[in-house]
C-alpha atoms as a PDB file:
ATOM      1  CA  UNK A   1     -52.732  -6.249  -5.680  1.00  0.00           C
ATOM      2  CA  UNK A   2     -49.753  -8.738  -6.096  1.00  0.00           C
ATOM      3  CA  UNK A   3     -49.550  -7.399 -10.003  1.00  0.00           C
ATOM      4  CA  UNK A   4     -49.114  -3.978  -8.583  1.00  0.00           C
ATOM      5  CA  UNK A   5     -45.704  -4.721  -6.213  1.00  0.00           C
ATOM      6  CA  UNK A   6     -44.048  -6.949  -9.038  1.00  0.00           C
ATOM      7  CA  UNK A   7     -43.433  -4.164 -11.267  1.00  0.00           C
ATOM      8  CA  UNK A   8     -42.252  -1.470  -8.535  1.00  0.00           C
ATOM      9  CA  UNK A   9     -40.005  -4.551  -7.068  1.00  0.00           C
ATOM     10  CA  UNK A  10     -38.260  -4.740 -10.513  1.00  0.00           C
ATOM     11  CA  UNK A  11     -37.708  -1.097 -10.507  1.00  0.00           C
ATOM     12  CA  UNK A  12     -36.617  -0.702  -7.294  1.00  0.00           C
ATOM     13  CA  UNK A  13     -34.087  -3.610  -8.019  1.00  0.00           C
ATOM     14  CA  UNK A  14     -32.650  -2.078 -11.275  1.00  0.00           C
ATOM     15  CA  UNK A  15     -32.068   1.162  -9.742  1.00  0.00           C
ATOM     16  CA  UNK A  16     -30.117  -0.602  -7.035  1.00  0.00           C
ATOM     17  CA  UNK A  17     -28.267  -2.566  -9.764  1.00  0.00           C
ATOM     18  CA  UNK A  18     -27.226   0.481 -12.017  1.00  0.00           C
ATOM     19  CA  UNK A  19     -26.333   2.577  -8.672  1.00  0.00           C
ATOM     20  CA  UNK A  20     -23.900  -0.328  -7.841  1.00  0.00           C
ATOM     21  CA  UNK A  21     -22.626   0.142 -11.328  1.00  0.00           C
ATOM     22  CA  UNK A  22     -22.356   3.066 -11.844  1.00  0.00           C
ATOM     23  CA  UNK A  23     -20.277   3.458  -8.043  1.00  0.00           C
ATOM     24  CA  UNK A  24     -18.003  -0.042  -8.939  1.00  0.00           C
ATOM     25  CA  UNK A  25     -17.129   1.908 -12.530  1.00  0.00           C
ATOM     26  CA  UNK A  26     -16.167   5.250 -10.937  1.00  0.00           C
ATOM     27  CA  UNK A  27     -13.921   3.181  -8.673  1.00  0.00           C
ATOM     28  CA  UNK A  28     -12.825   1.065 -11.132  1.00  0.00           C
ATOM     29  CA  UNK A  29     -11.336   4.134 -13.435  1.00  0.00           C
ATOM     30  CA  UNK A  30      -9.851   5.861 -10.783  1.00  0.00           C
ATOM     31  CA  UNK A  31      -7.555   2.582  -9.992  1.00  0.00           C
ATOM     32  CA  UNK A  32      -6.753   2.121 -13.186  1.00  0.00           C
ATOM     33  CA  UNK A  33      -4.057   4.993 -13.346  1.00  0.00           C
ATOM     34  CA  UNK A  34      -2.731   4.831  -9.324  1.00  0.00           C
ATOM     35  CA  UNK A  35      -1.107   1.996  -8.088  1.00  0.00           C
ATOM     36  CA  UNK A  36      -2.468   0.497  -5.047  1.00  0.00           C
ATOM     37  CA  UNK A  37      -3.715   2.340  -2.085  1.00  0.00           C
ATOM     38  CA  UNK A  38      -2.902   5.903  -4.159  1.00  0.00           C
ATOM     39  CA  UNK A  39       0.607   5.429  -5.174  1.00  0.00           C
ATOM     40  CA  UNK A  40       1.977   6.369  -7.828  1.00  0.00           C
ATOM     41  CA  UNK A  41       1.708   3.737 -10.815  1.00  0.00           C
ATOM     42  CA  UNK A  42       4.769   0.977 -11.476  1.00  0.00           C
ATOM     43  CA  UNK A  43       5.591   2.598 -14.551  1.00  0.00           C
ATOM     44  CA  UNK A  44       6.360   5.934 -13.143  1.00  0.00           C
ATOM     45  CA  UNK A  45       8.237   4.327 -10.215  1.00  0.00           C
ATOM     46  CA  UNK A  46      10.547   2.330 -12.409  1.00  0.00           C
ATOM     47  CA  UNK A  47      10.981   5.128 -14.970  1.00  0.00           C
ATOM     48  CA  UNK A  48      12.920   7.077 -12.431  1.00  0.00           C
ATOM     49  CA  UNK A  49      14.939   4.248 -10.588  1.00  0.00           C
ATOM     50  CA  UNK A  50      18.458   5.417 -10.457  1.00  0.00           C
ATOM     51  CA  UNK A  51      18.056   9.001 -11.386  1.00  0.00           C
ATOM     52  CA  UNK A  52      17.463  12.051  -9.479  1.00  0.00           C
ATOM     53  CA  UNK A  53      14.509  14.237  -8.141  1.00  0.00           C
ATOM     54  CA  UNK A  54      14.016  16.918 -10.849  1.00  0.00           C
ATOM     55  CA  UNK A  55      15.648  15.041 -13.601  1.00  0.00           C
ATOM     56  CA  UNK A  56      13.414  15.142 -16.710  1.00  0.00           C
ATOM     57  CA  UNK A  57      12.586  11.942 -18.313  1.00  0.00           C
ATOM     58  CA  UNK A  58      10.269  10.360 -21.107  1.00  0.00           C
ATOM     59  CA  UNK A  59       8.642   7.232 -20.467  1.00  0.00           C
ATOM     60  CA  UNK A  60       6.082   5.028 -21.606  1.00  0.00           C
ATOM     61  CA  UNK A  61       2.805   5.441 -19.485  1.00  0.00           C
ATOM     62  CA  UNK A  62       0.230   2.566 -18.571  1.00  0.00           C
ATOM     63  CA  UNK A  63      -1.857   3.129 -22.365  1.00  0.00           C
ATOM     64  CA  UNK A  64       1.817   2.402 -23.478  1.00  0.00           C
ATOM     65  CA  UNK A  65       1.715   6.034 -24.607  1.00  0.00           C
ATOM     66  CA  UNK A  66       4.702   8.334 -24.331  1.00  0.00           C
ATOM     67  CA  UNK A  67       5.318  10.596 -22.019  1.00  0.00           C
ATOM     68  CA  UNK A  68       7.134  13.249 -20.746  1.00  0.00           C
ATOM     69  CA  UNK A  69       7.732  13.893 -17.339  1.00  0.00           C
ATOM     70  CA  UNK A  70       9.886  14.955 -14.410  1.00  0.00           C
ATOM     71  CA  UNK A  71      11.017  12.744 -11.376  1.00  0.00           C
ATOM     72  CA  UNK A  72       9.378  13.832  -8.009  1.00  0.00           C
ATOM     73  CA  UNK A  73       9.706  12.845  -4.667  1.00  0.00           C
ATOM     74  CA  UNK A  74       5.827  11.039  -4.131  1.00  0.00           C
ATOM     75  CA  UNK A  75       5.360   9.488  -0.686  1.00  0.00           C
ATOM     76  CA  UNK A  76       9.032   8.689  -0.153  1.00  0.00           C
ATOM     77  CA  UNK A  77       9.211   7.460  -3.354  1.00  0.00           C
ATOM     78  CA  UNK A  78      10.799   9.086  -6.480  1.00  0.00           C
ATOM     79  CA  UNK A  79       8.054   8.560  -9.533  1.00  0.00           C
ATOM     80  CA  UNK A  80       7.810  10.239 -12.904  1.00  0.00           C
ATOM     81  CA  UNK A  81       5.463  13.047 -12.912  1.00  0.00           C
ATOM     82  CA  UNK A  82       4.416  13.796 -16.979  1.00  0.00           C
ATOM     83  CA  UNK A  83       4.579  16.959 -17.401  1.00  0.00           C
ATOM     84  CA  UNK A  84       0.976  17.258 -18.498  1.00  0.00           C
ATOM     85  CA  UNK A  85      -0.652  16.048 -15.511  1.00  0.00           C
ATOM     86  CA  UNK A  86      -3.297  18.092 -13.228  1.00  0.00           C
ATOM     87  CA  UNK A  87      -2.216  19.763 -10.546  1.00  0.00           C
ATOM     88  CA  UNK A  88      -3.014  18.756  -6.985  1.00  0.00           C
ATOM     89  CA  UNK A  89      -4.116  22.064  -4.654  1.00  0.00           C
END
């Protein structure tokens, strides 16, 4: 009987340890590109310092690819936008 629960202990163990994956990844991503508690990253904030909501800007983004964008008022804060980004509705 105690050869029976040591394999469905195991499984029950690696399922827990891939669902804890698997949820620390999705988080993980999703931080990657937002600055801390959803603003917008450092790199967007600084590419717009000392220029104007609805100027047009390139920058480079957090890759350290370039991008175009347009400044935007974001939570008070004036942050490049690129111009490629999904919309939020």
């Amino acid at each position: 009987m105690k050869q029976y629960l040591k394999p469905k202990a195991a499984i029950v163990i690696l399922m827990l340890a891939y669902a804890s994956g698997v949820a620390n990844y999705g988080y993980a991503s999703s931080q990657n590109s937002r600055g801390p508690q959803g603003t917008p990253p450092p790199e967007a904030i600084t590419a717009c310092e000392g220029k104007n909501a609805g100027d047009t800007i390139s920058f480079k983004g957090h890759k350290g690819e370039n991008l175009e964008a347009t400044c935007k008022e974001i939570e008070g804060q004036l942050a490049a936008v690129p111009d490629n980004a999904p919309r939020k509705e």
